[in-house]
C-alpha atoms as a PDB file:
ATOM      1  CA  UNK A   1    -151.263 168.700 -44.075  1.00  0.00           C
ATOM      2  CA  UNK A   2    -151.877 170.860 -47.715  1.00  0.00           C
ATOM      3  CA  UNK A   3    -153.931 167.513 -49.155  1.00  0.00           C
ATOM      4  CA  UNK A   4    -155.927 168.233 -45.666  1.00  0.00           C
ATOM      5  CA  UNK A   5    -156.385 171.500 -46.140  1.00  0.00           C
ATOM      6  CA  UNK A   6    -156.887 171.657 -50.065  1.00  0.00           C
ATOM      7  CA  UNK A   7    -159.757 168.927 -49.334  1.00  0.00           C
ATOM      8  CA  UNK A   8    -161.207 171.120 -46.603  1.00  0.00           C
ATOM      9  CA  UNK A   9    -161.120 174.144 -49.128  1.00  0.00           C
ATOM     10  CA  UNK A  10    -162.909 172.360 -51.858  1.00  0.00           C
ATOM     11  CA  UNK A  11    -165.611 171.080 -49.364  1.00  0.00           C
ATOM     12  CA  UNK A  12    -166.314 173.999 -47.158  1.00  0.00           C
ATOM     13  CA  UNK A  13    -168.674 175.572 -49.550  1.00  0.00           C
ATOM     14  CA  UNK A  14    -170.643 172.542 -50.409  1.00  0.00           C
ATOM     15  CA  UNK A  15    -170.822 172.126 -46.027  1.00  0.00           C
ATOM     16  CA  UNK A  16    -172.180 175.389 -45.347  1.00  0.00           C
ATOM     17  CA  UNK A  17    -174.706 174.937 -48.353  1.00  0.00           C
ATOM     18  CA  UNK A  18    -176.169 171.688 -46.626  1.00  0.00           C
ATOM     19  CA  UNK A  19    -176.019 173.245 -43.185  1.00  0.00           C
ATOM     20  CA  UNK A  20    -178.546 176.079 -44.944  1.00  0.00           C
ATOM     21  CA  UNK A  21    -180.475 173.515 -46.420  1.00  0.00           C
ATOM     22  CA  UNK A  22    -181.290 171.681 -43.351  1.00  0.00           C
ATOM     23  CA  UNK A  23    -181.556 174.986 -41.244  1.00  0.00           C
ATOM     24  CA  UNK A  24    -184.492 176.329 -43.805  1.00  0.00           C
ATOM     25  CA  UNK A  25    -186.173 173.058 -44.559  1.00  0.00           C
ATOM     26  CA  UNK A  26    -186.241 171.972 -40.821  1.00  0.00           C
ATOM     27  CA  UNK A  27    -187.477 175.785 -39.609  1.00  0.00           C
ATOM     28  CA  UNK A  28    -190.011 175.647 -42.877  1.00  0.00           C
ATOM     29  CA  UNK A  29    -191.860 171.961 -42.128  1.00  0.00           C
ATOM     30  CA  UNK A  30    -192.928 171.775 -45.500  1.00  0.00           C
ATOM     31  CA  UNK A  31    -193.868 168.782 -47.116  1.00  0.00           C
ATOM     32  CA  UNK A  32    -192.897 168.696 -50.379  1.00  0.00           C
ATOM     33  CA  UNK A  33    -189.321 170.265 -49.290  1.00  0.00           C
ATOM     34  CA  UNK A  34    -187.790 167.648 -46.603  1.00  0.00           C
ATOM     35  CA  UNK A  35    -184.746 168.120 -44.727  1.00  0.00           C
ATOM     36  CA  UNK A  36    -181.247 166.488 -46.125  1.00  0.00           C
ATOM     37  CA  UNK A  37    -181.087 164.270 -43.517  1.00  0.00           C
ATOM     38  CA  UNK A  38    -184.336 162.959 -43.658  1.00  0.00           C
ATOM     39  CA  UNK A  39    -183.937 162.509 -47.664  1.00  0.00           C
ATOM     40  CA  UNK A  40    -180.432 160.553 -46.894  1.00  0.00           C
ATOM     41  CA  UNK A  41    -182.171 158.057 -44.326  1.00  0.00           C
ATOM     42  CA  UNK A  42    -184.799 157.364 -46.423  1.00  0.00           C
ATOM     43  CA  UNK A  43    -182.337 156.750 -49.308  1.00  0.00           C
ATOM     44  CA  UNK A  44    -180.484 154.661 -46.582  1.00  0.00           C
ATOM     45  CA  UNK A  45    -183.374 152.525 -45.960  1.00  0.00           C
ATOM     46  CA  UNK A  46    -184.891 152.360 -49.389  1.00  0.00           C
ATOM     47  CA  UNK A  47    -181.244 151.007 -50.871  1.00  0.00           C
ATOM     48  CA  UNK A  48    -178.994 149.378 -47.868  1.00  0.00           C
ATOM     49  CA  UNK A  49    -181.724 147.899 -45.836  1.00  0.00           C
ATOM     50  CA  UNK A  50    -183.658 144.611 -45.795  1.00  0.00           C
ATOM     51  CA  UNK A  51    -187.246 144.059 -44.625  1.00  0.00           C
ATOM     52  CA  UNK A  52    -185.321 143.636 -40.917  1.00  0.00           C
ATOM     53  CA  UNK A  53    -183.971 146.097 -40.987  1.00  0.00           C
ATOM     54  CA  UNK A  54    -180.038 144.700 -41.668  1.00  0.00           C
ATOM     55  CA  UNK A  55    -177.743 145.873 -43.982  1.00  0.00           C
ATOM     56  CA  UNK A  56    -178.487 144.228 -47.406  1.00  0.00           C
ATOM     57  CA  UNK A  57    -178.703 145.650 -51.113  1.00  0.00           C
ATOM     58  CA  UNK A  58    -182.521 145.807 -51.766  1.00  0.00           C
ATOM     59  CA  UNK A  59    -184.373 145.132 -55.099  1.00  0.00           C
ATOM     60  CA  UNK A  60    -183.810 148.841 -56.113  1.00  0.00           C
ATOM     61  CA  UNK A  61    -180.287 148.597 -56.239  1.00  0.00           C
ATOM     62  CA  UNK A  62    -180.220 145.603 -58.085  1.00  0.00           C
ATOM     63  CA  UNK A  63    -183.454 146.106 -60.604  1.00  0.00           C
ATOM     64  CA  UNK A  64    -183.368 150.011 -60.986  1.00  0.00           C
ATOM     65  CA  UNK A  65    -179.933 151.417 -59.909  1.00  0.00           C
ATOM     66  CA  UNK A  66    -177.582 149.337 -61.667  1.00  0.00           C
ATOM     67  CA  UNK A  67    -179.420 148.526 -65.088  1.00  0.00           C
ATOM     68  CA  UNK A  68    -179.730 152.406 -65.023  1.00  0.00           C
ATOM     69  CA  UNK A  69    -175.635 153.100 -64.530  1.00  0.00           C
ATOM     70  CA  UNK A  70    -175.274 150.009 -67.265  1.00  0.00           C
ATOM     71  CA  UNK A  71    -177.919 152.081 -69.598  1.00  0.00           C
ATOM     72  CA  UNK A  72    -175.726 154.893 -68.713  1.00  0.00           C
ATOM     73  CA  UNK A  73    -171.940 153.883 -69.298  1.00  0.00           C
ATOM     74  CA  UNK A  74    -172.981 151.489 -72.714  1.00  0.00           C
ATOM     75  CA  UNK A  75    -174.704 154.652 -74.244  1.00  0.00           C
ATOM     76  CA  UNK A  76    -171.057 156.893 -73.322  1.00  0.00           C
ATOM     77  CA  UNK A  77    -169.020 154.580 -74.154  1.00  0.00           C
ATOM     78  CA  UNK A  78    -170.853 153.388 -77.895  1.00  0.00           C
ATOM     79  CA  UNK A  79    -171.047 157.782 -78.007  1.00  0.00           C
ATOM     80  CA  UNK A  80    -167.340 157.561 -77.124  1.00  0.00           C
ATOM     81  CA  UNK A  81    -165.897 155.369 -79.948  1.00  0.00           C
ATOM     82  CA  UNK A  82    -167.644 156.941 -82.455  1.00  0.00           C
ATOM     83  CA  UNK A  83    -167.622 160.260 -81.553  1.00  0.00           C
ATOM     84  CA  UNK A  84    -163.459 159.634 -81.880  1.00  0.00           C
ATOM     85  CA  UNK A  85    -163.378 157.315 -84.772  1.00  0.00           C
ATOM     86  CA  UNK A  86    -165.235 159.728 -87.083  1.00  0.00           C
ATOM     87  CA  UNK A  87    -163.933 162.728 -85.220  1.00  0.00           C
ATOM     88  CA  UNK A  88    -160.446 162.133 -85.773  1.00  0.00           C
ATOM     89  CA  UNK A  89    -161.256 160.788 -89.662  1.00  0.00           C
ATOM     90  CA  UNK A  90    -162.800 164.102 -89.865  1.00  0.00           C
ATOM     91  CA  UNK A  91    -160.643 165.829 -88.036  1.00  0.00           C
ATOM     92  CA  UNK A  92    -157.523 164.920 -90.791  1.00  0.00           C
ATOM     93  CA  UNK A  93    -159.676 165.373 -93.876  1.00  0.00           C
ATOM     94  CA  UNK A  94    -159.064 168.633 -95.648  1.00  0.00           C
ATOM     95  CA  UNK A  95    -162.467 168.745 -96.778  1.00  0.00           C
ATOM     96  CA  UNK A  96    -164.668 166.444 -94.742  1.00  0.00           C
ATOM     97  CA  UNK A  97    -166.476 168.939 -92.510  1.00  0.00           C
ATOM     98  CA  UNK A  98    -167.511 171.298 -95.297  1.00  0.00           C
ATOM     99  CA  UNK A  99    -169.900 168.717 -96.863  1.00  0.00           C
ATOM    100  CA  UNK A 100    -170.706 166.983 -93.181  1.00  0.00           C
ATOM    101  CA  UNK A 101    -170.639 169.918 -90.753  1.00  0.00           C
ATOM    102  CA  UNK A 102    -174.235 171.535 -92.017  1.00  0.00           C
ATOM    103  CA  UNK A 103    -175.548 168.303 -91.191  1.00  0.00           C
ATOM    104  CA  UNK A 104    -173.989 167.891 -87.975  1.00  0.00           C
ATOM    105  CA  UNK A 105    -174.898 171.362 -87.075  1.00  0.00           C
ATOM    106  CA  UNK A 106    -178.692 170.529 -87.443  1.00  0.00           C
ATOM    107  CA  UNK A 107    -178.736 167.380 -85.840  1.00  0.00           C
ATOM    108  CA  UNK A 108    -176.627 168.998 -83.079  1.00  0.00           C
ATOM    109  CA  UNK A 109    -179.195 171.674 -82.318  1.00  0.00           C
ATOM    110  CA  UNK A 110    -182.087 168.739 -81.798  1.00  0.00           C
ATOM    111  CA  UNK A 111    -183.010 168.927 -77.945  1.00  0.00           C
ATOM    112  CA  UNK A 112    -182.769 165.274 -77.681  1.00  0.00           C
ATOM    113  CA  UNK A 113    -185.311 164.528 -75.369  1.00  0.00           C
ATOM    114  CA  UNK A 114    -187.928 166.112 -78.076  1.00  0.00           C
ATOM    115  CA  UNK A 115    -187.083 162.820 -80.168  1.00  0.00           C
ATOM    116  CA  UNK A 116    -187.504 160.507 -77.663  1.00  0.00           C
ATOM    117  CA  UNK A 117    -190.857 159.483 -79.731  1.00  0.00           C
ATOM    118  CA  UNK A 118    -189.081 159.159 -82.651  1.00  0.00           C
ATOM    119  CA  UNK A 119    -187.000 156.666 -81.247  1.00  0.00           C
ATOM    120  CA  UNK A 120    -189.798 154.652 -79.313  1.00  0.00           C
ATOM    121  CA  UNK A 121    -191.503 154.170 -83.158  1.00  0.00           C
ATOM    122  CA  UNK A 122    -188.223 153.073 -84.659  1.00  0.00           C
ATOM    123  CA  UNK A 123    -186.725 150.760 -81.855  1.00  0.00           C
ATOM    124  CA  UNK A 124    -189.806 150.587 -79.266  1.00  0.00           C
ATOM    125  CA  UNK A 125    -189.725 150.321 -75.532  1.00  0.00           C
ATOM    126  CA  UNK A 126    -186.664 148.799 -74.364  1.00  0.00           C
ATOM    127  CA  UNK A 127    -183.039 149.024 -73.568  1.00  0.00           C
ATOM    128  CA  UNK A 128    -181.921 149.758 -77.143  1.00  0.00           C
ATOM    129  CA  UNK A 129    -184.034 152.337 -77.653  1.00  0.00           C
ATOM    130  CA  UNK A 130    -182.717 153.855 -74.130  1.00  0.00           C
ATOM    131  CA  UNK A 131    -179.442 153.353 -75.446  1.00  0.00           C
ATOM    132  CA  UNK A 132    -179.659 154.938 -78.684  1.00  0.00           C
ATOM    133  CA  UNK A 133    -181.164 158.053 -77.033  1.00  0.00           C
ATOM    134  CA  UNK A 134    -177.930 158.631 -74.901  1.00  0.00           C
ATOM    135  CA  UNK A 135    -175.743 157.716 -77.788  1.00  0.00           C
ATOM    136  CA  UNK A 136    -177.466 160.213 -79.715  1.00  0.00           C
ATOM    137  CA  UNK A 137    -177.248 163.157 -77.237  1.00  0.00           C
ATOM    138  CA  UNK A 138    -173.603 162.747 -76.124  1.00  0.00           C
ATOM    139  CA  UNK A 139    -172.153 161.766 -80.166  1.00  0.00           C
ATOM    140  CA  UNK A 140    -171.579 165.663 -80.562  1.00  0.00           C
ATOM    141  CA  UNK A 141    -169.800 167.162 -78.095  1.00  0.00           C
ATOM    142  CA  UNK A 142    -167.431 164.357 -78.322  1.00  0.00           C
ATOM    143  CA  UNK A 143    -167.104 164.196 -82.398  1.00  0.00           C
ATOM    144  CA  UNK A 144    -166.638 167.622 -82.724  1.00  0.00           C
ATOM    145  CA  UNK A 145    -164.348 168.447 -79.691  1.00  0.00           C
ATOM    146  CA  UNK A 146    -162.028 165.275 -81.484  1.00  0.00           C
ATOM    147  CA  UNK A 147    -162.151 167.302 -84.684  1.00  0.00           C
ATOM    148  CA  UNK A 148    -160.645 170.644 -82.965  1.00  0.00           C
ATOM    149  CA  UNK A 149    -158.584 168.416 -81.103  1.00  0.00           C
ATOM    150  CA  UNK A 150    -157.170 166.965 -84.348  1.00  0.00           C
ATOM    151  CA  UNK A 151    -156.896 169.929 -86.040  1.00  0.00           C
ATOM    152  CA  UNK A 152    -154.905 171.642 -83.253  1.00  0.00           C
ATOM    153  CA  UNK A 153    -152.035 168.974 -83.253  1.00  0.00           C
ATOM    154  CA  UNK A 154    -148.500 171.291 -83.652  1.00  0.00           C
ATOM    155  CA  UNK A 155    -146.705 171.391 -87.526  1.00  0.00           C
ATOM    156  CA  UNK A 156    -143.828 170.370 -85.645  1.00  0.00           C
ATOM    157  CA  UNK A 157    -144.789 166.855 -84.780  1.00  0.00           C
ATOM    158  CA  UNK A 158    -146.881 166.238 -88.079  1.00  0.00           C
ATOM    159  CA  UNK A 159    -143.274 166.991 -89.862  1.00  0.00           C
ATOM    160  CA  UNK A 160    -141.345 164.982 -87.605  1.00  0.00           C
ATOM    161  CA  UNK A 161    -143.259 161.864 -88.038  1.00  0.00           C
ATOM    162  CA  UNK A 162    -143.526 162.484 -91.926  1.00  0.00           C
ATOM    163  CA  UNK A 163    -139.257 162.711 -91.708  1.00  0.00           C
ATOM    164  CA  UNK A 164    -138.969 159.698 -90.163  1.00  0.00           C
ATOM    165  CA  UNK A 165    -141.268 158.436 -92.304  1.00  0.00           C
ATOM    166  CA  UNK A 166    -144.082 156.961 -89.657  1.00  0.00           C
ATOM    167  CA  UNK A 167    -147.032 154.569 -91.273  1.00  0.00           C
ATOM    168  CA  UNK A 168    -150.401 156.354 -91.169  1.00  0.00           C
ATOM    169  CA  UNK A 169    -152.112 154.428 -87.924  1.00  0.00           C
ATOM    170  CA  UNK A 170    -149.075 154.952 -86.011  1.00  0.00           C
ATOM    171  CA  UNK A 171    -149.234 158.616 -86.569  1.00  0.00           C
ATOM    172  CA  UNK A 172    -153.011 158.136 -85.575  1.00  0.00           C
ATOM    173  CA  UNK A 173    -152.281 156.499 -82.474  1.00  0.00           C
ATOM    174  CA  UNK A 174    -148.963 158.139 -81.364  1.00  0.00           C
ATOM    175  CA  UNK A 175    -149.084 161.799 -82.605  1.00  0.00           C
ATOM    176  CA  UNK A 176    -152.834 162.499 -83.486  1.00  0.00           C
ATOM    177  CA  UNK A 177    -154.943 161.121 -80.959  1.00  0.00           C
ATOM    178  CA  UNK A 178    -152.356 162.275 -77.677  1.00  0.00           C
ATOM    179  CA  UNK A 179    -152.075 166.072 -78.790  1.00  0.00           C
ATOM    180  CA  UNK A 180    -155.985 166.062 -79.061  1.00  0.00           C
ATOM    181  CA  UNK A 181    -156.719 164.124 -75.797  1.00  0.00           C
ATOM    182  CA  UNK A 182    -157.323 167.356 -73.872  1.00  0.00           C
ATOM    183  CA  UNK A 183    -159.960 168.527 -76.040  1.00  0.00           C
ATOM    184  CA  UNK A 184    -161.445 164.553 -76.106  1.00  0.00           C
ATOM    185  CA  UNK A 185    -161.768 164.613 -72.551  1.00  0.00           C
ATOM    186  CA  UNK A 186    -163.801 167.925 -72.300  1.00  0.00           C
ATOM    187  CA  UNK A 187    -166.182 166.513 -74.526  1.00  0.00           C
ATOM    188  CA  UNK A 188    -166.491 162.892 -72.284  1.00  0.00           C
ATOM    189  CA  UNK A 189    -166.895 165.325 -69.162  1.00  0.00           C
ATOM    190  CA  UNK A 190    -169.623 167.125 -70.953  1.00  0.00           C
ATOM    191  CA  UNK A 191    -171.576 164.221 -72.667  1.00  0.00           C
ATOM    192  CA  UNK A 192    -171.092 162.184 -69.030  1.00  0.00           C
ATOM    193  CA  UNK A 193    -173.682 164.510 -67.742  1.00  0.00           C
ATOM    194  CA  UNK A 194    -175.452 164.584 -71.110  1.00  0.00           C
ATOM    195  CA  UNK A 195    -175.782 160.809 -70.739  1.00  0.00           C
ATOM    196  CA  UNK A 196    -177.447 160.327 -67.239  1.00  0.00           C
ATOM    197  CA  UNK A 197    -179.756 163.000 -68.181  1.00  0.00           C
ATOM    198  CA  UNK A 198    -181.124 160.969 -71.176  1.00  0.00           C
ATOM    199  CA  UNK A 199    -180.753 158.109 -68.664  1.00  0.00           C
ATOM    200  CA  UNK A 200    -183.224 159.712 -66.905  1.00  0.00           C
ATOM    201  CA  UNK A 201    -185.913 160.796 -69.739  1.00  0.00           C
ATOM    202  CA  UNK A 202    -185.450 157.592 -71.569  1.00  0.00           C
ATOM    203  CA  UNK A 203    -187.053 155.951 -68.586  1.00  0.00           C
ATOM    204  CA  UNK A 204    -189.620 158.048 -67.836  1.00  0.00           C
ATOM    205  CA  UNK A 205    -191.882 156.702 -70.299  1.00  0.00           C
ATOM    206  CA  UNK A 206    -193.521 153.419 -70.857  1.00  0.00           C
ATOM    207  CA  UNK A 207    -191.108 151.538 -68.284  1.00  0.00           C
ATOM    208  CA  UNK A 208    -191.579 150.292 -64.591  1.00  0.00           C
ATOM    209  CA  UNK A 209    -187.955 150.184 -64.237  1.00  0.00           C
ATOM    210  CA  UNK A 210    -185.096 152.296 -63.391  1.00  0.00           C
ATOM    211  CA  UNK A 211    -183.887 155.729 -61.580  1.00  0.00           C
ATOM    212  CA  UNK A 212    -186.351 157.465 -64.080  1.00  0.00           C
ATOM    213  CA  UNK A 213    -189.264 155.376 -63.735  1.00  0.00           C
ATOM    214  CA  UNK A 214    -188.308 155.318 -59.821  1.00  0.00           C
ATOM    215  CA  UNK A 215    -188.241 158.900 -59.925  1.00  0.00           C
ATOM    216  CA  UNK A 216    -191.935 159.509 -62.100  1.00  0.00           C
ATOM    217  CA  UNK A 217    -194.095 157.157 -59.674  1.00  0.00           C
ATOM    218  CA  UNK A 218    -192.978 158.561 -56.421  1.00  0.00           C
ATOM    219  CA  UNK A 219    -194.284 162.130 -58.258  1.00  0.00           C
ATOM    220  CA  UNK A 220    -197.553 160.426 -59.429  1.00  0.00           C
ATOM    221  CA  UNK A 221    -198.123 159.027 -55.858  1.00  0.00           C
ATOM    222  CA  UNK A 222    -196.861 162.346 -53.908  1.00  0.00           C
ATOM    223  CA  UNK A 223    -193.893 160.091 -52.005  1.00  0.00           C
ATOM    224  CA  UNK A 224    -192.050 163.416 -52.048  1.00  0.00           C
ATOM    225  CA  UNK A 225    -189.407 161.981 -49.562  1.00  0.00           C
ATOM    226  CA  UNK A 226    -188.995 158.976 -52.215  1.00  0.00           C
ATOM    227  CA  UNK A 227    -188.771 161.416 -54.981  1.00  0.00           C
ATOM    228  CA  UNK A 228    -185.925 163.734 -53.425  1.00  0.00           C
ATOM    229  CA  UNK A 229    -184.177 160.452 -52.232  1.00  0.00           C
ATOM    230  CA  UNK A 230    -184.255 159.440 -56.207  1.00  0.00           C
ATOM    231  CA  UNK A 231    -183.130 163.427 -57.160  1.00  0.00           C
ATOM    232  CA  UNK A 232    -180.240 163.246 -54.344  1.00  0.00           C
ATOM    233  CA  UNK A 233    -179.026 159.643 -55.968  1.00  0.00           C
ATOM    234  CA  UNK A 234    -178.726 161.255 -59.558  1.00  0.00           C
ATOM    235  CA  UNK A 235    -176.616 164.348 -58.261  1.00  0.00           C
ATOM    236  CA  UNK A 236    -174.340 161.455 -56.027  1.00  0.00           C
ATOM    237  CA  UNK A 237    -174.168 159.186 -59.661  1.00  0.00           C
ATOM    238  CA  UNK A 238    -173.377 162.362 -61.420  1.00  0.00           C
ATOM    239  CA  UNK A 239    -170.485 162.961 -59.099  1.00  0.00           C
ATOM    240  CA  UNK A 240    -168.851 159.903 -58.915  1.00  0.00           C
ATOM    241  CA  UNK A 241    -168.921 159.574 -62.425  1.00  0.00           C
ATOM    242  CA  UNK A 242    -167.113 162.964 -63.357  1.00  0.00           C
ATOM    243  CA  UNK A 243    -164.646 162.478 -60.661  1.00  0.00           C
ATOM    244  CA  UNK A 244    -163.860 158.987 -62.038  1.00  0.00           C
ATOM    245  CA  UNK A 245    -163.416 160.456 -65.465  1.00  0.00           C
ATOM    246  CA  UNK A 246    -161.190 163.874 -64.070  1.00  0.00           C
ATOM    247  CA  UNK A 247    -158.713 161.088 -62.437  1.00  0.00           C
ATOM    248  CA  UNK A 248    -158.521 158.912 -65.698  1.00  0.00           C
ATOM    249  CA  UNK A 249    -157.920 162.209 -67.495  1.00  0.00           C
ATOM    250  CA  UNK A 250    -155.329 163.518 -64.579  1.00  0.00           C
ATOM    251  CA  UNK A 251    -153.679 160.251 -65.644  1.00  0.00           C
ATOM    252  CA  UNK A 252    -154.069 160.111 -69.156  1.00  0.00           C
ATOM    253  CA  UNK A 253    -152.308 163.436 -69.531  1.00  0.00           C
ATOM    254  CA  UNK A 254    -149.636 163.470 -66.718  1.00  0.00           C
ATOM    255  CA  UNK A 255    -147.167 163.318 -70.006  1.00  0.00           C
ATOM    256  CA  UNK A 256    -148.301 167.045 -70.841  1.00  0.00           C
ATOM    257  CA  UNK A 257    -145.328 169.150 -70.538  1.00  0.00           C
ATOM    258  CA  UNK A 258    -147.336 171.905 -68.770  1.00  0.00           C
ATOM    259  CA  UNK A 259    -149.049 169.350 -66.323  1.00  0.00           C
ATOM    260  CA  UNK A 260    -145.281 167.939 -65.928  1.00  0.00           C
ATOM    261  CA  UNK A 261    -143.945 171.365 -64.633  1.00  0.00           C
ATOM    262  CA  UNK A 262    -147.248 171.781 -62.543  1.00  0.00           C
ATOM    263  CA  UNK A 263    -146.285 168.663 -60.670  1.00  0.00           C
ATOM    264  CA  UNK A 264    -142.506 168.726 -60.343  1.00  0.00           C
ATOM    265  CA  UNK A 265    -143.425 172.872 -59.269  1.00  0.00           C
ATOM    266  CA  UNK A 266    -145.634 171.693 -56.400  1.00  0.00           C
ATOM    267  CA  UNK A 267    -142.788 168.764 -55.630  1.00  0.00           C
ATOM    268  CA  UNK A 268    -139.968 171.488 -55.489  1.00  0.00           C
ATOM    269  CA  UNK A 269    -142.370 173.854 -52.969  1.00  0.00           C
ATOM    270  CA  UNK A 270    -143.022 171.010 -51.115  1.00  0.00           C
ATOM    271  CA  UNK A 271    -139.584 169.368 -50.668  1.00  0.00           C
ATOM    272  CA  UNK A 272    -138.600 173.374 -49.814  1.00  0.00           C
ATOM    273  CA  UNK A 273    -141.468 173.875 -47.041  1.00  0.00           C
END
């Protein structure tokens, strides 16, 4: 009954808001704003529904949608392994971010999307260059999230592993890496969104394929019920992939001694009620 109403709490506000939007958008009749329900039948129909009309993944799913979640999770991941591995190299050196962190702190500031001609020239118009756009957006948050991470780890367990006398890479791997997985995750949650944004702009130009390109044509030809199906689809992706990540990350940290007495709290209140 409390998982009931805990889920009811968490999507009461996002009801109401879709009630409003319906209620103004139906009552306004405006074009270029449709209703929600007319955007999620069209989206119905464009993805889930054959030329008869049966239930059947269509071309779009198959040629836009999924490259574009592959473009997606490759750049994150590739973003993800080295954001750690240099983080966490970085993280232990005493002296590594005062030559490095300048540099990082310029690149850092580059909007991205601003340099997606720079890497059309140097890789052209294709899924590498795609790739190497998202990599290059969501590297930061991760790296330097994994160097506070590192940094943070508690005296206490740095001298207990040096007593017992613990080889380097299992100090890595047992000690470093676990006390900073907190501040790892926030930067996956944050370059997740980073990434299907520079999905998105890395396919907006110079390509007849994908969300982004999906998304540009139905603008150029005024489909404005196409283009808020495309809009609605991103915010969905979006979703899914940050709640996927939040129960990794519930699971990944369940050994946390303050996530521990969360949980055994909640069990003890609900074994009392």
């Amino acid at each position: 009954m409390k998982r009931v109403t805990g889920l009811a709490q968490r999507w009461i506000v996002f009801a109401i808001a879709v009630v409003v939007w319906q209620l103004l958008t139906a009552s306004a009749q405006n074009v270029y704003f449709p209703t929600p329900w007319q955007i999620l039948h069209h989206g119905w129909k464009l993805w889930f529904l054959d030329e008869n009309g049966d239930f059947a993944l269509t071309d779009a799913v198959t040629d836009d949608i999924l490259p574009s979640l592959g473009r997606v999770l490759g750049g994150w991941a590739l973003a993800a392994l080295v954001g750690v591995v240099i983080g966490t190299a970085l993280g232990r050196s005493r002296t590594g971010m005062q030559y490095v962190g300048p540099l990082f702190a310029f690149f850092r500031s580059l909007p991205s999307p601003a340099l997606l001609p720079v890497f059309i020239v140097l890789l052209g118009l294709n899924d590498d260059m795609k790739i190497a756009l998202i990599v290059f957006g969501c590297v930061w948050p991760i790296l330097l999230n994994t160097v506070d991470g590192v940094r943070s780890v508690d005296g206490v367990k740095t001298d207990t592993a040096r007593a017992f006398r613990t080889s380097r890479p299992q100090w890595v791997a047992m000690v470093v890496l676990p006390a900073a997985l907190p501040k790892i995750f926030a930067g996956l949650r944050l370059s997740l969104a980073i990434a299907v944004i520079l999905m998105v702009v890395s396919e907006m130009v110079g390509d007849t394929v994908g969300i982004g390109a999906n998304l540009v044509e139905a603008q150029s030809q005024f489909d404005f019920l196409t283009m808020w199906a495309w809009i609605m689809l991103l915010g969905i992706i979006g979703y899914v992939l940050n709640l996927a990540l939040l129960a990794v990350e519930r699971r990944a940290l369940r050994w946390q001694p303050t996530r521990s007495a969360v949980a055994d709290a909640a069990r003890t209140a609900k074994a009392g009620g």
